[in-house]
PDB file of N, CA and C in Angstrom:
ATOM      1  N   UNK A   1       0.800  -1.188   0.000  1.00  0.00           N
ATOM      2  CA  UNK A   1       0.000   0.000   0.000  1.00  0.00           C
ATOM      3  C   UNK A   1       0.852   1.265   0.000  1.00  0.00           C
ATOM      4  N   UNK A   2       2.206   1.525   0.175  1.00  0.00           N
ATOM      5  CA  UNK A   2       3.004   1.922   0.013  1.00  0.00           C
ATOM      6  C   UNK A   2       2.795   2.698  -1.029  1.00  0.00           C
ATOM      7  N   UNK A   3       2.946   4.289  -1.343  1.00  0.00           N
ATOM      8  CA  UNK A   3       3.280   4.742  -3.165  1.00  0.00           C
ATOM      9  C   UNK A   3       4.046   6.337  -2.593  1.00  0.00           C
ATOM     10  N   UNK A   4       4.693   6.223  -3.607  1.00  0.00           N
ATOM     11  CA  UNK A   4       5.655   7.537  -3.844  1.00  0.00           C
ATOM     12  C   UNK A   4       4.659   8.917  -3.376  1.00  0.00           C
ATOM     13  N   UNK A   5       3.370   9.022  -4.076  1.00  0.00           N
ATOM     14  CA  UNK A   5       2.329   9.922  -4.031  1.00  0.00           C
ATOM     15  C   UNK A   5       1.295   9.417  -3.168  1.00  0.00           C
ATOM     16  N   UNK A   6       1.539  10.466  -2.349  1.00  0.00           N
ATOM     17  CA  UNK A   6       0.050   9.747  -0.683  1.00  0.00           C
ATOM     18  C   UNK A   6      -1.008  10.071  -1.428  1.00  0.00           C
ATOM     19  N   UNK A   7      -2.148   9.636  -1.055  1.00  0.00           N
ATOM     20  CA  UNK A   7      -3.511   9.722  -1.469  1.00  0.00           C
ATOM     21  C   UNK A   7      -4.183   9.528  -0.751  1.00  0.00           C
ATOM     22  N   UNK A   8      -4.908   9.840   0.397  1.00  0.00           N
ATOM     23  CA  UNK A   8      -6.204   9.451   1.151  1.00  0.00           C
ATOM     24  C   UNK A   8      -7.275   8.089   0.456  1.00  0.00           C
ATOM     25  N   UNK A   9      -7.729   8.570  -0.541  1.00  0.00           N
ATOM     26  CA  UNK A   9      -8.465   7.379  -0.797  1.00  0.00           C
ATOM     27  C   UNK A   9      -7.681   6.508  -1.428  1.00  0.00           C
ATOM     28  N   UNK A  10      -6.372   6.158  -1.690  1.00  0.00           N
ATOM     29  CA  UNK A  10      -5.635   4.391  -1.427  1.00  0.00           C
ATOM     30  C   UNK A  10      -5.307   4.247  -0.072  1.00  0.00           C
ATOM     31  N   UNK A  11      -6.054   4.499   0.816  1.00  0.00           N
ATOM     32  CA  UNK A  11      -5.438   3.938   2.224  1.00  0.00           C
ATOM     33  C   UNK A  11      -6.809   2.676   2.273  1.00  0.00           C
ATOM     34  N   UNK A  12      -6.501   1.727   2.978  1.00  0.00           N
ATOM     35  CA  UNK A  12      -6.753   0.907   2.724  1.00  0.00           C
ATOM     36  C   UNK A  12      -8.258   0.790   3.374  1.00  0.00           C
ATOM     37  N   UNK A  13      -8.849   1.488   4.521  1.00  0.00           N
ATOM     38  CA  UNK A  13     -10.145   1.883   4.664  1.00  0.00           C
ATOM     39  C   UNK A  13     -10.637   2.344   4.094  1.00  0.00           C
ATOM     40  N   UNK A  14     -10.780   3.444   3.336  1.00  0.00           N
ATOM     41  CA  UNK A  14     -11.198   3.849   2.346  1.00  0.00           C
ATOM     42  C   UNK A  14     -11.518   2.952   1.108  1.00  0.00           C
ATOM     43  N   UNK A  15     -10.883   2.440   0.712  1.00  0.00           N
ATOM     44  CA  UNK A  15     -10.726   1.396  -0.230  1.00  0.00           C
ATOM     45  C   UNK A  15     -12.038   0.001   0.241  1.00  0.00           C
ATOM     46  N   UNK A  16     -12.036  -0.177   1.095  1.00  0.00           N
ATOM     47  CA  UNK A  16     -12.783  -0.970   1.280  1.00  0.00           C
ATOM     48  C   UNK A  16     -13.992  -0.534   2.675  1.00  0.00           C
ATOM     49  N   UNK A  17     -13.918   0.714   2.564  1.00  0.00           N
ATOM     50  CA  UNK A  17     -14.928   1.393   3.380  1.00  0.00           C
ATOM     51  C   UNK A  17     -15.528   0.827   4.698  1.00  0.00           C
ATOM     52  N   UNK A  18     -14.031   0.827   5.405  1.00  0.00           N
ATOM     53  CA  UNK A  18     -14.302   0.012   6.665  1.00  0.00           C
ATOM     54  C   UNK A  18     -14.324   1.120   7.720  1.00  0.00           C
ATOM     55  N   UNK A  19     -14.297   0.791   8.914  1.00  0.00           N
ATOM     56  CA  UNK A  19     -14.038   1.605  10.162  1.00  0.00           C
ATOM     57  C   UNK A  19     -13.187   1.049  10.919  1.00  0.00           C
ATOM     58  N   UNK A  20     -12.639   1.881  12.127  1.00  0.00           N
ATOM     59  CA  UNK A  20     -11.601   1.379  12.673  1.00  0.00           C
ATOM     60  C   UNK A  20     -11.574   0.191  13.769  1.00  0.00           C
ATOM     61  N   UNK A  21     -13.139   0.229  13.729  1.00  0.00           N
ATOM     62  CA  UNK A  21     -13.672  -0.953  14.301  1.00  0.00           C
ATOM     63  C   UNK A  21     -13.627  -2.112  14.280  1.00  0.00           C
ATOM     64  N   UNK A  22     -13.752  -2.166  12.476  1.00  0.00           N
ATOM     65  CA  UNK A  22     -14.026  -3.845  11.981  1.00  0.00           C
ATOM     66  C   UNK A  22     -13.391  -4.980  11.922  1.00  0.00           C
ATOM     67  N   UNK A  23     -14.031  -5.506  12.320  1.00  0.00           N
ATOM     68  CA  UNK A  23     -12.852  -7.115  12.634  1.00  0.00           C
ATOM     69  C   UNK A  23     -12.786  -8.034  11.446  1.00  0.00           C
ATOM     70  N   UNK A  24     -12.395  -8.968  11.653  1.00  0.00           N
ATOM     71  CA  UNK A  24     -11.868  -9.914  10.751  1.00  0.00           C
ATOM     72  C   UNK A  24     -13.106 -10.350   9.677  1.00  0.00           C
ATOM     73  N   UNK A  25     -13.953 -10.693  10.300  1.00  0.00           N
ATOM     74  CA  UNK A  25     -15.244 -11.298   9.757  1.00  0.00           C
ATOM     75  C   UNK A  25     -16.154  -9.879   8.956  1.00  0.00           C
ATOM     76  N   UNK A  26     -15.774  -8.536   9.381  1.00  0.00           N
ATOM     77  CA  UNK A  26     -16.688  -7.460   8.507  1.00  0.00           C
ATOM     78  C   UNK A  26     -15.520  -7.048   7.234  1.00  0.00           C
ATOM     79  N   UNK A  27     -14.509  -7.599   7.554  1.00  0.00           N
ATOM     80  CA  UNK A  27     -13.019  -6.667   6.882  1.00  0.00           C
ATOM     81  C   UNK A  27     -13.495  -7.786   5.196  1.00  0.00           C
ATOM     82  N   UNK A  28     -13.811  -8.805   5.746  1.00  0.00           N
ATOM     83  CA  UNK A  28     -14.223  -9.969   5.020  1.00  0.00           C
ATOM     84  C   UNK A  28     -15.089  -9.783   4.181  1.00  0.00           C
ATOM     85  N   UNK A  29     -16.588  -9.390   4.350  1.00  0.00           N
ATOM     86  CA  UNK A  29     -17.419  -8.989   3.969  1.00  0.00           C
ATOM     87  C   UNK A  29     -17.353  -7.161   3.455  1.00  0.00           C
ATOM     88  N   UNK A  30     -16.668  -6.711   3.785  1.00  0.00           N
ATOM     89  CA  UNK A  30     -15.996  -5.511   2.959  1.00  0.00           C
ATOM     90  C   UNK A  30     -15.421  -5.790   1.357  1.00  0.00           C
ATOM     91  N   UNK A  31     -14.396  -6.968   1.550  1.00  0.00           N
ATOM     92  CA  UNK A  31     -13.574  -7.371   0.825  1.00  0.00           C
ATOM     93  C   UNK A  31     -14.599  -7.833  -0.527  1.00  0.00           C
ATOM     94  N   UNK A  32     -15.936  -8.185  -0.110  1.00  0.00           N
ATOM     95  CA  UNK A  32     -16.829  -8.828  -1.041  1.00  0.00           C
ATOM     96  C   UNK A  32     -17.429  -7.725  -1.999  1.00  0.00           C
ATOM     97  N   UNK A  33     -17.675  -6.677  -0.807  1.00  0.00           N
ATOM     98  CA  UNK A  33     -18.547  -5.681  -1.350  1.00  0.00           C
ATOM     99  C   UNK A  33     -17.694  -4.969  -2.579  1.00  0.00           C
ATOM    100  N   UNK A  34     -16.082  -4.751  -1.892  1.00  0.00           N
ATOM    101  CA  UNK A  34     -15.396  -4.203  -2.786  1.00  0.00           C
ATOM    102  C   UNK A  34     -15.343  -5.025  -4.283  1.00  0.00           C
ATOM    103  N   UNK A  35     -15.076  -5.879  -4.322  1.00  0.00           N
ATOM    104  CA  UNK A  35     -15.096  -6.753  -5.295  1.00  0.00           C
ATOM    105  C   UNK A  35     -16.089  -6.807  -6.370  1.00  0.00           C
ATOM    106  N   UNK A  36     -17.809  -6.492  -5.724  1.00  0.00           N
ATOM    107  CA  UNK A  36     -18.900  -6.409  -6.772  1.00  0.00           C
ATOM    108  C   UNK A  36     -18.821  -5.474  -7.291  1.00  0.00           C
ATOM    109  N   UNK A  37     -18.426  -4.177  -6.739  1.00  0.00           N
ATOM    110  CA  UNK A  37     -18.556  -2.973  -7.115  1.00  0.00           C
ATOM    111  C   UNK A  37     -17.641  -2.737  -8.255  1.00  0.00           C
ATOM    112  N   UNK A  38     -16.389  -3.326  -8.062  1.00  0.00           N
ATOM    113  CA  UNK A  38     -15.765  -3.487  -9.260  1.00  0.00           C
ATOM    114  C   UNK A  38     -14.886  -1.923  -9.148  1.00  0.00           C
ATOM    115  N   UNK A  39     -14.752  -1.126  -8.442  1.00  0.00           N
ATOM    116  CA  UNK A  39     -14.242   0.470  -8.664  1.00  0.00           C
ATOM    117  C   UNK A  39     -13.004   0.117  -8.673  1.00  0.00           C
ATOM    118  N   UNK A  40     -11.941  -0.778  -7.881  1.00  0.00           N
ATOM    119  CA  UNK A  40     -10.889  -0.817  -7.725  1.00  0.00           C
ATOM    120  C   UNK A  40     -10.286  -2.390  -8.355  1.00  0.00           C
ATOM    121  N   UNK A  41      -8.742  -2.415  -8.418  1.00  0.00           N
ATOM    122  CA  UNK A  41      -8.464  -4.077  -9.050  1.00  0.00           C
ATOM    123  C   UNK A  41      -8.537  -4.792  -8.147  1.00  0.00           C
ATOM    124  N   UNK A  42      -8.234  -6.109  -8.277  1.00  0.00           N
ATOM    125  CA  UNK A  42      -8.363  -7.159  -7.495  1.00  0.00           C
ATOM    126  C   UNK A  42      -7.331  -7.331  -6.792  1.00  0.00           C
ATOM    127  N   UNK A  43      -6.521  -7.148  -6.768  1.00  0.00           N
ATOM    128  CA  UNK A  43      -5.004  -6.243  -6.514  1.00  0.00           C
ATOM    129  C   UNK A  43      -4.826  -5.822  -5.434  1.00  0.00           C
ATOM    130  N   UNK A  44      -5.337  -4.529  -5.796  1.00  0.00           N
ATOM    131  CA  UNK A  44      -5.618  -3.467  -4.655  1.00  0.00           C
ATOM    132  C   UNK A  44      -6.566  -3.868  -3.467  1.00  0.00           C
ATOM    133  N   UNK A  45      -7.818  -4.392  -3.951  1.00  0.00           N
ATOM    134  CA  UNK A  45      -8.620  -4.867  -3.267  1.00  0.00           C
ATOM    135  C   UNK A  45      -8.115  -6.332  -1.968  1.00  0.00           C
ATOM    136  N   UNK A  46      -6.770  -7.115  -2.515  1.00  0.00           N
ATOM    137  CA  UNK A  46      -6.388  -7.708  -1.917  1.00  0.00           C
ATOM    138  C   UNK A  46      -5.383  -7.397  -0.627  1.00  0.00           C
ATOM    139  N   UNK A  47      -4.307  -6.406  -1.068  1.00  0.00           N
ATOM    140  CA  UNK A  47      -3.501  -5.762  -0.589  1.00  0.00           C
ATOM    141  C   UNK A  47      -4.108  -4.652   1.085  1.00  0.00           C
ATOM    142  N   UNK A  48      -5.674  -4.406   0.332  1.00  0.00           N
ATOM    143  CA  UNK A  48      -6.242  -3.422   1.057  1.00  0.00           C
ATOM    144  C   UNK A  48      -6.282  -4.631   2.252  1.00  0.00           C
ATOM    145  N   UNK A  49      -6.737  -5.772   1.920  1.00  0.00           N
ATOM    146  CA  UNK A  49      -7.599  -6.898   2.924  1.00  0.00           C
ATOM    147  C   UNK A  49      -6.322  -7.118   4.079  1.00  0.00           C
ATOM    148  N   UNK A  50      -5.039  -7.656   3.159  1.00  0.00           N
ATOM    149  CA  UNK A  50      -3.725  -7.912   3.723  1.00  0.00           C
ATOM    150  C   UNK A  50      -3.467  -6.597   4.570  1.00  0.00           C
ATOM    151  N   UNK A  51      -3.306  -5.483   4.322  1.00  0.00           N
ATOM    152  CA  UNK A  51      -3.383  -4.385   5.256  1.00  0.00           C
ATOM    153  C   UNK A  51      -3.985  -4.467   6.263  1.00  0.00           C
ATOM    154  N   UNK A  52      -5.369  -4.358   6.464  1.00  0.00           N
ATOM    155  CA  UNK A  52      -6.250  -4.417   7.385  1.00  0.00           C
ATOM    156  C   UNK A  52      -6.103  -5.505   8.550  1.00  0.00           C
ATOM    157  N   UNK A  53      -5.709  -6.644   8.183  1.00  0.00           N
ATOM    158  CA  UNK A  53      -5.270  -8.193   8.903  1.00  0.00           C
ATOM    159  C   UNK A  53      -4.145  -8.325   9.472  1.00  0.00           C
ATOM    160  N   UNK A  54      -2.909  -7.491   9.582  1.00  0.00           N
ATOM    161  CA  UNK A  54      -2.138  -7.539   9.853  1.00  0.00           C
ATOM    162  C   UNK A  54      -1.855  -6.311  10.870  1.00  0.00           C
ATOM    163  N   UNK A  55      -1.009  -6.610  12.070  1.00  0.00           N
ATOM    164  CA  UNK A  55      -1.362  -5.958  13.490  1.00  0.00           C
ATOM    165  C   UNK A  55      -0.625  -4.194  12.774  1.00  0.00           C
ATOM    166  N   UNK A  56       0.906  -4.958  12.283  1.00  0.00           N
ATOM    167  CA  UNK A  56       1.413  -3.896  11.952  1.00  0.00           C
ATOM    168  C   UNK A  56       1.510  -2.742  11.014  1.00  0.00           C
ATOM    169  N   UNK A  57       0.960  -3.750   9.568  1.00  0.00           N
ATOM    170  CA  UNK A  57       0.209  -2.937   9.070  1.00  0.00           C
ATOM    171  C   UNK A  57      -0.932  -1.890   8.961  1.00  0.00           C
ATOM    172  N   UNK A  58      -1.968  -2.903   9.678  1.00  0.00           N
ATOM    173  CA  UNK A  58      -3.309  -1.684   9.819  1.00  0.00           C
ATOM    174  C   UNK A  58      -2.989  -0.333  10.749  1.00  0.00           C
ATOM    175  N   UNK A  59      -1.700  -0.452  11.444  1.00  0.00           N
ATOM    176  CA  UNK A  59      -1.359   0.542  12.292  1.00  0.00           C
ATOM    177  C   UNK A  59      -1.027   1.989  11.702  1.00  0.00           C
ATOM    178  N   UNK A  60      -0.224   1.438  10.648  1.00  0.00           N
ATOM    179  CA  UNK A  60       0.164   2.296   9.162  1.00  0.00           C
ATOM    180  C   UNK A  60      -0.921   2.566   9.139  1.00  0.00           C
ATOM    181  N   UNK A  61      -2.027   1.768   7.921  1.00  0.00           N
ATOM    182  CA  UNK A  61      -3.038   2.383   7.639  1.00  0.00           C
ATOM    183  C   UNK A  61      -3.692   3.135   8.497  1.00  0.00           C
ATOM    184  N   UNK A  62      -3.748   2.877   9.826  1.00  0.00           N
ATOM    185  CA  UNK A  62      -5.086   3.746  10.776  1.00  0.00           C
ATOM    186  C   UNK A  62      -3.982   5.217  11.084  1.00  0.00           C
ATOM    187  N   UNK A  63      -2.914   5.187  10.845  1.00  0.00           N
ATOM    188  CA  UNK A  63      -1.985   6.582  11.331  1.00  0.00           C
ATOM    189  C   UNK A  63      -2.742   7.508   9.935  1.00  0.00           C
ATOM    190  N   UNK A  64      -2.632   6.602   8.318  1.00  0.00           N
ATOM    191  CA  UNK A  64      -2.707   7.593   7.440  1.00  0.00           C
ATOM    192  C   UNK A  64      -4.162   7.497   7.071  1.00  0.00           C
ATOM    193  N   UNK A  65      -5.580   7.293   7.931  1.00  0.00           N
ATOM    194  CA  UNK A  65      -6.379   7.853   7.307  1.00  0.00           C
ATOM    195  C   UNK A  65      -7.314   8.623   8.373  1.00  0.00           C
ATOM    196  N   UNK A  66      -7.710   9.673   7.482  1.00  0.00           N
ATOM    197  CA  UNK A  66      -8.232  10.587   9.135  1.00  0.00           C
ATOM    198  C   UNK A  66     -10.034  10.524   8.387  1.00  0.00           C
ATOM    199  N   UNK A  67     -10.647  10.097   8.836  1.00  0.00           N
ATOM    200  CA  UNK A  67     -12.227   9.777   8.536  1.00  0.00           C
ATOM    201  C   UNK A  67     -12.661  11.210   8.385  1.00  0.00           C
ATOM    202  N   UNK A  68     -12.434  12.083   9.572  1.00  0.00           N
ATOM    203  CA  UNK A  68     -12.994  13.240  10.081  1.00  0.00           C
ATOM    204  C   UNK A  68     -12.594  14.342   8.959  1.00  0.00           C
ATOM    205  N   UNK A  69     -11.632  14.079   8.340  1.00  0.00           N
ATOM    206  CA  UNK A  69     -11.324  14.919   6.969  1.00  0.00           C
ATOM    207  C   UNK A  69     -11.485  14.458   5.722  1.00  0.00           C
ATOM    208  N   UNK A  70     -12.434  13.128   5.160  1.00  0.00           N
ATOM    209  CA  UNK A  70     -12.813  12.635   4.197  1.00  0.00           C
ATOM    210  C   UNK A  70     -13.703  12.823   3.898  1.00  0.00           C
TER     211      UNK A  70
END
C-alpha cells in the first residue's frame, strides 16, 4: 500500500470502506462488497484486505487515514 504519491483514498479503509472498528469477519465482507462494485483491481482490493489483517500494518493504515477529513 506503500506509493511515492500519498492519497487518502488508497489507504486501505477507504478502499474498502471500513471503520476502525471492523474485525476480521466485517473486513471480510468488505472485501466482497469491494469486489462487486468493481471500482478498484483485485489487486488493490487484496492488498487493502492484507493491510487491514495484519497488526502492523493496519497501524500504518489507521496513522494515514483521518475519517474526520474525508
Amino acid at each position: 500500500m506503500e506509493s511515492a504519491n500519498f492519497s487518502i483514498f488508497l489507504n486501505a479503509f477507504s478502499i474498502l470502506k471500513a471503520g476502525y472498528a471492523s474485525n476480521h469477519a466485517e473486513i471480510s465482507d468488505l472485501v466482497e462488497d469491494a469486489e462487486f462494485d468493481e471500482h478498484y483491481s483485485q489487486e488493490i482490493i487484496q492488498r487493502s484486505q492484507q493491510a487491514l489483517l495484519s497488526l502492523i500494518a493496519r497501524l500504518d493504515q489507521e496513522l494515514g487515514w483521518l475519517p474526520e477529513l474525508s
